[in-house]
Protein backbone atom coordinates (compact mmCIF):
# COMPACT_ATOMS: atom_id res chain seq x y z
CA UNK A 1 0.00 0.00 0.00
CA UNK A 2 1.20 3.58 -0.30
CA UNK A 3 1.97 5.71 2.56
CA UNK A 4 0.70 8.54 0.78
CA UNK A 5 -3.19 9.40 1.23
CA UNK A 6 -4.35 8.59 -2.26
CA UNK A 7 -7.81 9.92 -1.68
CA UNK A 8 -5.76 13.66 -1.12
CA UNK A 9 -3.95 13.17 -3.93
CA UNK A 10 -7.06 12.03 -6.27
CA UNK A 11 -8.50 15.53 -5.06
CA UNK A 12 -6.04 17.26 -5.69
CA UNK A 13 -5.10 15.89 -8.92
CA UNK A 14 -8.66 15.95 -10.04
CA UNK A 15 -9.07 19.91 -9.30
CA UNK A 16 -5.27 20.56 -11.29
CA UNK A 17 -7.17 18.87 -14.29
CA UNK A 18 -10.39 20.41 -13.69
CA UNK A 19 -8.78 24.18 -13.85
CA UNK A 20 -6.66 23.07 -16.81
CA UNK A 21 -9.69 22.34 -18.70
CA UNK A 22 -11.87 25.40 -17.62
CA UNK A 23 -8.79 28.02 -18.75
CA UNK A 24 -8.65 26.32 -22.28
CA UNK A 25 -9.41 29.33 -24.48
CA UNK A 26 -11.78 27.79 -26.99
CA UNK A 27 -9.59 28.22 -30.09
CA UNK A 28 -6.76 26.11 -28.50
CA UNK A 29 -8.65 22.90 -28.42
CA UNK A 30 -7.01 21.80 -31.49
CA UNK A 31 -3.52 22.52 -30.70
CA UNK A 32 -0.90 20.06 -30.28
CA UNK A 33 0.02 18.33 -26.78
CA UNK A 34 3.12 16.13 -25.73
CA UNK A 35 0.61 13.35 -26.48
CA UNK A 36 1.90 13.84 -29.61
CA UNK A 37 -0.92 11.72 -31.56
CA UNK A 38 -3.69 13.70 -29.78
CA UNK A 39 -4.98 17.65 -29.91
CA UNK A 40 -6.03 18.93 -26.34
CA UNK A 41 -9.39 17.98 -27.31
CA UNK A 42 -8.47 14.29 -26.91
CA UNK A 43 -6.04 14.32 -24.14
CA UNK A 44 -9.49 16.05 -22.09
CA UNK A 45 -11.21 12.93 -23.28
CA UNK A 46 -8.75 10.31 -22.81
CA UNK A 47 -8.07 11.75 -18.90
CA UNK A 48 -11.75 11.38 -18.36
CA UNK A 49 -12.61 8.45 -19.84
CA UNK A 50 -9.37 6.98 -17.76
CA UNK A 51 -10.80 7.76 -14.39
CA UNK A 52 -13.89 5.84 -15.74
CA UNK A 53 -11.86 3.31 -16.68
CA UNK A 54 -10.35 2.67 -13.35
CA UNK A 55 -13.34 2.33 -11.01
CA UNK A 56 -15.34 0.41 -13.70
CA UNK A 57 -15.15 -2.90 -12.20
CA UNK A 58 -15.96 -1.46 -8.56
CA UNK A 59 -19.17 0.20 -10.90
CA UNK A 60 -19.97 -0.75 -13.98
CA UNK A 61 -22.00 2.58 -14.93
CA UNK A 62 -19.02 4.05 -14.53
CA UNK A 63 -17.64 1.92 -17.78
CA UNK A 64 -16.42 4.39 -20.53
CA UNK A 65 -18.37 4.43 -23.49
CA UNK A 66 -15.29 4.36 -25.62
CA UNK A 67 -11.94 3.57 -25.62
CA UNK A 68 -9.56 5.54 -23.95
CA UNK A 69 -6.41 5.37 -26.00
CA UNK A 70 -8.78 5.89 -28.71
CA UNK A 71 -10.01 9.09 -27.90
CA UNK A 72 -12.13 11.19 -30.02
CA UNK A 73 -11.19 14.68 -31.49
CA UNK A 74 -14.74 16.15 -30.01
CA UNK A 75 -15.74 18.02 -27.23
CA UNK A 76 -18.93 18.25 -25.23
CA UNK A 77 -20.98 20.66 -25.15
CA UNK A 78 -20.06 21.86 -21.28
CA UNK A 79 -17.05 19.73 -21.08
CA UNK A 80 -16.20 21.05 -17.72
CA UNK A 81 -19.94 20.10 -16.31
CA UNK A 82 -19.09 16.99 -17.84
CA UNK A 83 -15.70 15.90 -16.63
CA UNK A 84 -17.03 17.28 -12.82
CA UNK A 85 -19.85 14.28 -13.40
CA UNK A 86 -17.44 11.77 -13.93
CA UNK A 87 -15.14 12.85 -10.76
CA UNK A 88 -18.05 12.88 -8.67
CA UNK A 89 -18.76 9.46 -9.99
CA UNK A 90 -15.28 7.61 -9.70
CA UNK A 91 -14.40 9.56 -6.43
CA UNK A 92 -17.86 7.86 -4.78
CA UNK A 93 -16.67 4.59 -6.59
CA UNK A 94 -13.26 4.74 -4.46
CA UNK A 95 -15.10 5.83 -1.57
CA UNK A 96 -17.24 2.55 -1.74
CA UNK A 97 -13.98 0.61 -1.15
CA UNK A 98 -12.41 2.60 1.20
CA UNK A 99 -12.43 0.20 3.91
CA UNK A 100 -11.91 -3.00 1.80
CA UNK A 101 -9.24 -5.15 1.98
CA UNK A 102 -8.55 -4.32 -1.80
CA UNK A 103 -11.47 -3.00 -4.84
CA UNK A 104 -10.99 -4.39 -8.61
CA UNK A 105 -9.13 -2.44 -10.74
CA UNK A 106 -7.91 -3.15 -14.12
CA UNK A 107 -4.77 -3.41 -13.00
CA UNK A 108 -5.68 -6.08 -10.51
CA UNK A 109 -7.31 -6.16 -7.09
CA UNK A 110 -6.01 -3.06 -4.90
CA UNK A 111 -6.72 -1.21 -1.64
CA UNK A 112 -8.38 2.03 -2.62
CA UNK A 113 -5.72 4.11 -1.47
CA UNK A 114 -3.44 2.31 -3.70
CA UNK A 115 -6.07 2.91 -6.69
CA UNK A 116 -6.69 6.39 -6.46
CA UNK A 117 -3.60 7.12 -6.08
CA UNK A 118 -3.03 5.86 -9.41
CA UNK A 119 -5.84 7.67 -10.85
CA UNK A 120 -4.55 10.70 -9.48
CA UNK A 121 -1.20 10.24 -11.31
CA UNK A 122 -3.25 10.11 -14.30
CA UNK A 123 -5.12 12.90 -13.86
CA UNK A 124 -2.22 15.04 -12.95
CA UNK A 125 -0.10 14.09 -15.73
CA UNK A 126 -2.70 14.64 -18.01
CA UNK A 127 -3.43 18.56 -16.46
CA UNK A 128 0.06 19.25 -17.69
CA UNK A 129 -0.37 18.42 -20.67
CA UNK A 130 -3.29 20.30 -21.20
CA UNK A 131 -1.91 23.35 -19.37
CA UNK A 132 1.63 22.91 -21.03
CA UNK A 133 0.01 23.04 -24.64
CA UNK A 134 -2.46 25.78 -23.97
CA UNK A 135 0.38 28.27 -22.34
CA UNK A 136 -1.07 28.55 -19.24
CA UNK A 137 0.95 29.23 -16.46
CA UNK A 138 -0.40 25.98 -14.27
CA UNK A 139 2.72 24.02 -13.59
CA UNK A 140 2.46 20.52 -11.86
CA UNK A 141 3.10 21.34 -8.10
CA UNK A 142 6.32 19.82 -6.32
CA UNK A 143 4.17 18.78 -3.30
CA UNK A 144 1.64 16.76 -5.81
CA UNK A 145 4.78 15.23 -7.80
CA UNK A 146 5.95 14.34 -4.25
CA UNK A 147 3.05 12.42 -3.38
CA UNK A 148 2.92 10.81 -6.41
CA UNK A 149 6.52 9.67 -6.75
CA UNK A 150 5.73 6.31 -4.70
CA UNK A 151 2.44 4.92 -7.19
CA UNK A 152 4.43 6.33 -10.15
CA UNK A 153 7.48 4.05 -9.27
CA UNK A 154 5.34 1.24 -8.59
CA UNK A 155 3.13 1.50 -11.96
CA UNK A 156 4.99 3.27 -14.85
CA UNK A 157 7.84 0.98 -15.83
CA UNK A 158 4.99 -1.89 -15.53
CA UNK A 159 2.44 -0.26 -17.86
CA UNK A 160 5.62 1.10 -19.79
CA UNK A 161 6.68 -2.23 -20.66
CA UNK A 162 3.34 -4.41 -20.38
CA UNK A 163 1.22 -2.04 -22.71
CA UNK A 164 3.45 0.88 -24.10
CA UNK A 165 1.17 3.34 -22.70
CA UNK A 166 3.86 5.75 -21.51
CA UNK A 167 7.41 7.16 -23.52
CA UNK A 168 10.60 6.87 -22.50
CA UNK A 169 12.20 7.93 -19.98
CA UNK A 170 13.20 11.56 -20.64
CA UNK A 171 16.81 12.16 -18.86
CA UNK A 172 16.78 15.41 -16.72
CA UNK A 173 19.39 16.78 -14.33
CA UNK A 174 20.28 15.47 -10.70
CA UNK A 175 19.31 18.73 -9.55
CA UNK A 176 15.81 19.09 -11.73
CA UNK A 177 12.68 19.69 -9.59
CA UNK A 178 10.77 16.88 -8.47
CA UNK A 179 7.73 18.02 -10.61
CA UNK A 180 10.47 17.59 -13.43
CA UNK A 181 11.51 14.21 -12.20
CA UNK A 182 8.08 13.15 -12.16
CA UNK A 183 7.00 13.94 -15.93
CA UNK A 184 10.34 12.62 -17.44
CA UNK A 185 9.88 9.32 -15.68
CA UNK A 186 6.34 9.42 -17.62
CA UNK A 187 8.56 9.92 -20.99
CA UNK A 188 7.36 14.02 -21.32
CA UNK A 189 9.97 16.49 -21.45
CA UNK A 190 9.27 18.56 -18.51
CA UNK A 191 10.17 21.92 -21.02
CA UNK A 192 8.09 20.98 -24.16
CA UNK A 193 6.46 23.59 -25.46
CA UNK A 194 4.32 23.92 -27.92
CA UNK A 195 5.48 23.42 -32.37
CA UNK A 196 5.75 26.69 -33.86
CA UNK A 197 2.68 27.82 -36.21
């Protein structure tokens, strides 16, 4: 189990993505991310449908309706409203196994704490990129990339190497921040910026 408190850190990472989302000016939406396959349109749909993903074996209505490394290049009609539906969803579907020995997850049976912490990694990652490719000045946290350095170590290299899901590792200094640390470990490049027009 983590010693973090995963339930903080699925908060916390869920509000970072939630004010990524809401300061996307509405003619950025197409732009490039460090996903580099996917406009900010689809990273917003992949994060959500991801922390459906997650909790859909604890509840099935929370099953995505499509597939999340398939995301599409649309956006709902109050996108915010909509992603807020699905945290409120998921975090009551962690909640519900708070006190379990361990919940379902696609990753294998879990404590809770264990599983939203990895949900939270998710979500955070996936505010920076939205932030990142948008310009805004919303820079992954230290603390949060602090919390989430124990799940990330115990996860990445797996999914890395079981399922491809994540880059390489991006070297960085010894001395880079641990926000830095965090994001090259994930295979981004903690100072992408966006392609020139």
């Amino acid at each position: 189990m983590t010693s973090a408190d995963g339930f903080k850190l699925l908060a916390d990472a869920h509000s970072y993505l939630r004010t990524a989302v809401a300061g996307v000016a509405p003619d950025a939406w197409g732009d490039p991310t460090p996903c580099t396959e996917w406009t900010v349109r689809q990273v917003l749909n992949h994060a959500r449908l991801d922390q459906q993903a997650l909790v859909m074996q604890i509840d099935p209505a929370s099953t995505p309706t499509s597939d999340p490394f398939s995301p599409e290049d649309a956006l709902a009609a109050d996108h915010v409203a909509e992603l807020d539906a699905v945290f409120a969803a998921a975090t009551a579907a962690w909640e519900s196994g708070r006190d379990a020995e361990s919940v379902p997850t696609p990753m294998g049976p879990m404590p809770a704490n264990l599983g939203t912490a990895a949900a939270a990694l998710d979500a955070a990652i996936h505010a920076w990129d939205i932030a990142v490719a948008t310009g805004q000045d919303l820079p992954l946290s230290d603390e949060l990339a602090v919390g989430l350095e124990e799940i990330s170590a115990r996860i990445v290299e797996f999914i890395r190497q079981s399922f491809g899901k994540y880059g390489p590792v991006v070297e960085v200094p010894d001395n880079a921040s641990p926000a830095e640390k965090l994001l090259a470990f994930t295979g981004r490049d903690p100072k992408w910026t966006p392609p020139s027009a």
